[in-house]
Structures are given as C-alpha cells and as structure tokens.
C-alpha atoms as a PDB file:
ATOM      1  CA  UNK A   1     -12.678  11.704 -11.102  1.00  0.00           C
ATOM      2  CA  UNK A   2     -10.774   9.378  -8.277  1.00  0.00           C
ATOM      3  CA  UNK A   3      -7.869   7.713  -9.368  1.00  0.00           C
ATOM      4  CA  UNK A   4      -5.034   5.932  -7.332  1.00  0.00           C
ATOM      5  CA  UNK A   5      -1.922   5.245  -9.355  1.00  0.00           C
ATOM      6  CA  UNK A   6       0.504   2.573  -7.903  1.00  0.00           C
ATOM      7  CA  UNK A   7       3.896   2.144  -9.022  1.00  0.00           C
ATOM      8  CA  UNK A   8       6.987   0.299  -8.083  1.00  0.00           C
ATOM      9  CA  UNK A   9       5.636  -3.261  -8.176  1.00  0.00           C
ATOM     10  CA  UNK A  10       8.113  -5.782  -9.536  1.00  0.00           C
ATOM     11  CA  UNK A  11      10.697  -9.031  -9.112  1.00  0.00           C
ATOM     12  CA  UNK A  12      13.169  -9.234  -6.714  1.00  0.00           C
ATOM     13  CA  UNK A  13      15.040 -12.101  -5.001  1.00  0.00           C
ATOM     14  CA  UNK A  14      14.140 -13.120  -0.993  1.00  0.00           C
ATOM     15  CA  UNK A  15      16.151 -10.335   1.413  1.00  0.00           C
ATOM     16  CA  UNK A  16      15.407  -7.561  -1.064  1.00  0.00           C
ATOM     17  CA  UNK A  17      13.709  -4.427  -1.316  1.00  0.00           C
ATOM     18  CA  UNK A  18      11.030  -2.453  -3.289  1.00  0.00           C
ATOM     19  CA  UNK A  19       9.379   0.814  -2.722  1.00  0.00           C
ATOM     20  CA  UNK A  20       5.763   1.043  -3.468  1.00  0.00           C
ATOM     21  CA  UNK A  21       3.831   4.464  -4.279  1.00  0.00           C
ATOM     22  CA  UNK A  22       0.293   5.137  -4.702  1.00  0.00           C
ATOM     23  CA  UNK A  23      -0.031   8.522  -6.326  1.00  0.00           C
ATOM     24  CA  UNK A  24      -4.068  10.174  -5.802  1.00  0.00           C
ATOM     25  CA  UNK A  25      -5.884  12.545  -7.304  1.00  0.00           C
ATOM     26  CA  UNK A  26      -9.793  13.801  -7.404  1.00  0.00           C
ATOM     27  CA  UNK A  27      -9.467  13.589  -3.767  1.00  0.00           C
ATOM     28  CA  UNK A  28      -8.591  16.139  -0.625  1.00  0.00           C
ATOM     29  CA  UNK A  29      -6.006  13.791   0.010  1.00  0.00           C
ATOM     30  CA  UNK A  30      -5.103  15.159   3.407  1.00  0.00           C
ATOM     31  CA  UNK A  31      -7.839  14.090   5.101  1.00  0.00           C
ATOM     32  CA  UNK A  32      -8.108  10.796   3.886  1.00  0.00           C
ATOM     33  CA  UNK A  33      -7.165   7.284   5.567  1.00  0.00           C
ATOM     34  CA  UNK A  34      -4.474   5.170   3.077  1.00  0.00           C
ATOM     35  CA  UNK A  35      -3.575   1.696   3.448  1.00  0.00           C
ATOM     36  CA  UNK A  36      -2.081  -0.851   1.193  1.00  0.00           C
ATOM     37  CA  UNK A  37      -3.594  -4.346   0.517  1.00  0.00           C
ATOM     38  CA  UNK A  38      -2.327  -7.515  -0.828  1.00  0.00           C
ATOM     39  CA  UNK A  39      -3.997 -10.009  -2.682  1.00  0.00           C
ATOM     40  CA  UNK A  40      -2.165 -13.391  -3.441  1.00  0.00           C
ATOM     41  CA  UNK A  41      -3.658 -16.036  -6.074  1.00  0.00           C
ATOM     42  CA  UNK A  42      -6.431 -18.104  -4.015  1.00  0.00           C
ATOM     43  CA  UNK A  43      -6.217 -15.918  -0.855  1.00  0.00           C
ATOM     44  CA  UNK A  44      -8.510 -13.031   0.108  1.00  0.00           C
ATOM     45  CA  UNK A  45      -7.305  -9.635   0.115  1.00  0.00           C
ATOM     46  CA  UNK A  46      -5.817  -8.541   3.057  1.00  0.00           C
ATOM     47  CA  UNK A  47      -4.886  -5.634   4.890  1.00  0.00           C
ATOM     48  CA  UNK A  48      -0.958  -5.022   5.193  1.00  0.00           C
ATOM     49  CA  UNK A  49      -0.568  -0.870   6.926  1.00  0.00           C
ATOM     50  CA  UNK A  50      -2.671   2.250   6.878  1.00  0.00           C
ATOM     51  CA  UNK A  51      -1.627   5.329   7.746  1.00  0.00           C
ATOM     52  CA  UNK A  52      -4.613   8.003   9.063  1.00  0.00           C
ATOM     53  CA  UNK A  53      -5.122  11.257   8.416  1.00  0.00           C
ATOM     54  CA  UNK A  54      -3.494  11.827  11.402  1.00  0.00           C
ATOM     55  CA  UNK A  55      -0.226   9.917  10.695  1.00  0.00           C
ATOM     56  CA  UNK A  56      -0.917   7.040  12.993  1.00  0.00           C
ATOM     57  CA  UNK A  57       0.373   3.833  11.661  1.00  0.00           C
ATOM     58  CA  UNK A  58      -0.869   0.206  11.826  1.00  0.00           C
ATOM     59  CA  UNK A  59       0.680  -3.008  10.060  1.00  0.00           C
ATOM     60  CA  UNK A  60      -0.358  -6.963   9.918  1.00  0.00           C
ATOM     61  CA  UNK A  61       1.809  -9.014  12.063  1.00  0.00           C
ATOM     62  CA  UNK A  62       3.727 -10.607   9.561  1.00  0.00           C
ATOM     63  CA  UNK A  63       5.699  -7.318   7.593  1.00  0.00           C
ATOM     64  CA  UNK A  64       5.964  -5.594  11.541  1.00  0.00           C
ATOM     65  CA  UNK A  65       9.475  -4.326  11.303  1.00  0.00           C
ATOM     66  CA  UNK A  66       9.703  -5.174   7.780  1.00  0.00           C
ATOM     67  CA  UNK A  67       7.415  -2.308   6.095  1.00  0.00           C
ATOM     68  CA  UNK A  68       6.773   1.045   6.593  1.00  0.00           C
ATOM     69  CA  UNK A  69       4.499   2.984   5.635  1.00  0.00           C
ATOM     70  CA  UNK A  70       4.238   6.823   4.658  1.00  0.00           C
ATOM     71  CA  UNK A  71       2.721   9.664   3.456  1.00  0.00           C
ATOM     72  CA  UNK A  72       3.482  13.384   1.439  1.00  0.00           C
ATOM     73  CA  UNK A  73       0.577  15.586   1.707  1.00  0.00           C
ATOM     74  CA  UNK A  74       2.000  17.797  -0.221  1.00  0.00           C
ATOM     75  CA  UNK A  75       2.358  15.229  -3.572  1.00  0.00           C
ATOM     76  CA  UNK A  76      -0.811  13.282  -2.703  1.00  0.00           C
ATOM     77  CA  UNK A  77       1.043  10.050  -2.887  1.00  0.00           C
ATOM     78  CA  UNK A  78       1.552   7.411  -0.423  1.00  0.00           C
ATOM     79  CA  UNK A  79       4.372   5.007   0.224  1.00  0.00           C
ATOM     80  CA  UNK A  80       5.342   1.384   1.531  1.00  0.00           C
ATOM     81  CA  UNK A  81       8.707   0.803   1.755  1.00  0.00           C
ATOM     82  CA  UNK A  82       9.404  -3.108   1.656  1.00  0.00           C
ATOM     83  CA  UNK A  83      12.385  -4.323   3.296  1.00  0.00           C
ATOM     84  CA  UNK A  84      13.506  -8.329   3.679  1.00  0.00           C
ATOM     85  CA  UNK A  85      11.465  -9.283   1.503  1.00  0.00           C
ATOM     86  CA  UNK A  86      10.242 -13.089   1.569  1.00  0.00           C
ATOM     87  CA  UNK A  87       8.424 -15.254  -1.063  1.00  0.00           C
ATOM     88  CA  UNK A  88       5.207 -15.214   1.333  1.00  0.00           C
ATOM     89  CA  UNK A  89       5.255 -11.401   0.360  1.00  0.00           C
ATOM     90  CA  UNK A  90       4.433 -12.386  -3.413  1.00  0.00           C
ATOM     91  CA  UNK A  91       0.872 -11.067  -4.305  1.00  0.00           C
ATOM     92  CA  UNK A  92      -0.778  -8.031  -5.903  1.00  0.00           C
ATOM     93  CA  UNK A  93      -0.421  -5.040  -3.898  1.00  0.00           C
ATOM     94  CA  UNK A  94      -3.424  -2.675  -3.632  1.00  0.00           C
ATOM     95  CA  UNK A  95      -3.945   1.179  -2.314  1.00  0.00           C
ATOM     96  CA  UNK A  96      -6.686   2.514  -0.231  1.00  0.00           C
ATOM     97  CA  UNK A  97      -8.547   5.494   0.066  1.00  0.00           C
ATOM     98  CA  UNK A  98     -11.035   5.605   3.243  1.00  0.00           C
ATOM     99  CA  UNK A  99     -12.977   8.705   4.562  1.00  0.00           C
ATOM    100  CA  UNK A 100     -15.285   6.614   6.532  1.00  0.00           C
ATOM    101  CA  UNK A 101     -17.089   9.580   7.911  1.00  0.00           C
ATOM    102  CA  UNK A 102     -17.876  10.236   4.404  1.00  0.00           C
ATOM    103  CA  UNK A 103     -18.817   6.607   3.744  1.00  0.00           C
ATOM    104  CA  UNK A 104     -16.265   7.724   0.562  1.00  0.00           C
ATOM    105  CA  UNK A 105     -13.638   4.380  -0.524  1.00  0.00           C
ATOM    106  CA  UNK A 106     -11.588   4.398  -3.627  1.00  0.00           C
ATOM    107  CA  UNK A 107      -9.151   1.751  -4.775  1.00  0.00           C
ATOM    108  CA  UNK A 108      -5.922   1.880  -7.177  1.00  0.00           C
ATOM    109  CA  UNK A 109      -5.473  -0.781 -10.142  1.00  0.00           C
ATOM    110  CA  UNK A 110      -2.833  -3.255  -8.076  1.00  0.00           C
ATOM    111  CA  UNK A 111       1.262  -3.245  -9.079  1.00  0.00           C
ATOM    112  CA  UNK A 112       2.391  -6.834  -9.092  1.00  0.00           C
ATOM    113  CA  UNK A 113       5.388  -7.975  -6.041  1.00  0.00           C
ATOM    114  CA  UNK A 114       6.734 -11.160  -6.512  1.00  0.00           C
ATOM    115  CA  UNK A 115       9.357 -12.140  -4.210  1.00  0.00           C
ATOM    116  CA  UNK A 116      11.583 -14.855  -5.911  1.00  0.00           C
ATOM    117  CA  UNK A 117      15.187 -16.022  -6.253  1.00  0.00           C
END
C-alpha cells in the first residue's frame, strides 16, 4: 500500500520559515518524480516545485528564491524548505508521487501552512 505522509505544516507570522516533509512508502521511491502542491480555499490546486528522479528542480514563479526543494533517497522522504514566508503562501500543501512512464500517481493527505501575523 502507497502512502505519503506530510509533516511540518503549521502557523507562522509573514518573513518566517517552515520545513515541510513528505515521508513515502509502498513505493521504489528513487525513481519516482516528487513535487509539492498547494491548494488555497476557492483556488485550484497548483503546482509549487518537483524534483525528478534525476534531481532536477523546477518551482512556480512566485516562491523562486524563496523555496527549495529536496530529496533523501535513502529515507524516502522529500522536503520543501519555506523561507520569507508571505500570507499569499497560506493554503494546504500537498505531495506528489509521479512515475509517468508507469502512468503510476499517488498523493499525501495535505499539512495545513498558514502564513499570518
């Protein structure tokens, strides 16, 4: 069985920081795609980084230089590290399992940011 475990959701005031991790198992983590997705109340879910198989990085526009993104192969978890954090960042914050060549895509349960002073 797939499951996706994020932790490390929670308050914290505009400028701060949190450090999200998505822990997997049931999967041969290695070779799979991750990303993180947001959700905020009213909006559609939205992509904010991946990191491939292959370590090769992508983020939206608006948390460039802000967020990074990471991986341990070796624990099966993935992080995003959240840095300056803004009120826009508020939203339920997702994790992503892809092996597209596999048509194989798993999602975690959501941990909760809000971003407010």
């Amino acid at each position: 069985q797939v499951q996706l475990v994020e932790s490390g959701g929670g308050l914290v005031q505009p400028g701060g920081s949190l450090r999200l991790s998505c822990a997997a198992s049931g999967i041969v983590f290695s070779i799979y795609d991750m990303g993180w997705y947001r959700q905020a109340p009213g909006k559609q879910r939205e992509l904010v980084a991946s990191i491939s198989s292959g370590d090769n990085t992508n983020y939206a526009d608006s948390v460039k230089g802000r967020f990074t993104i990471s991986r341990d192969n070796a624990k099966n978890t993935v992080f995003l590290q959240m840095n300056t954090l803004r009120p826009e960042d508020t939203a339920g914050y997702y994790c992503n399992a892809a092996y597209r060549r596999m048509n194989r895509d798993y999602w975690g349960q959501g941990t909760q940011v809000t971003v407010s002073s």
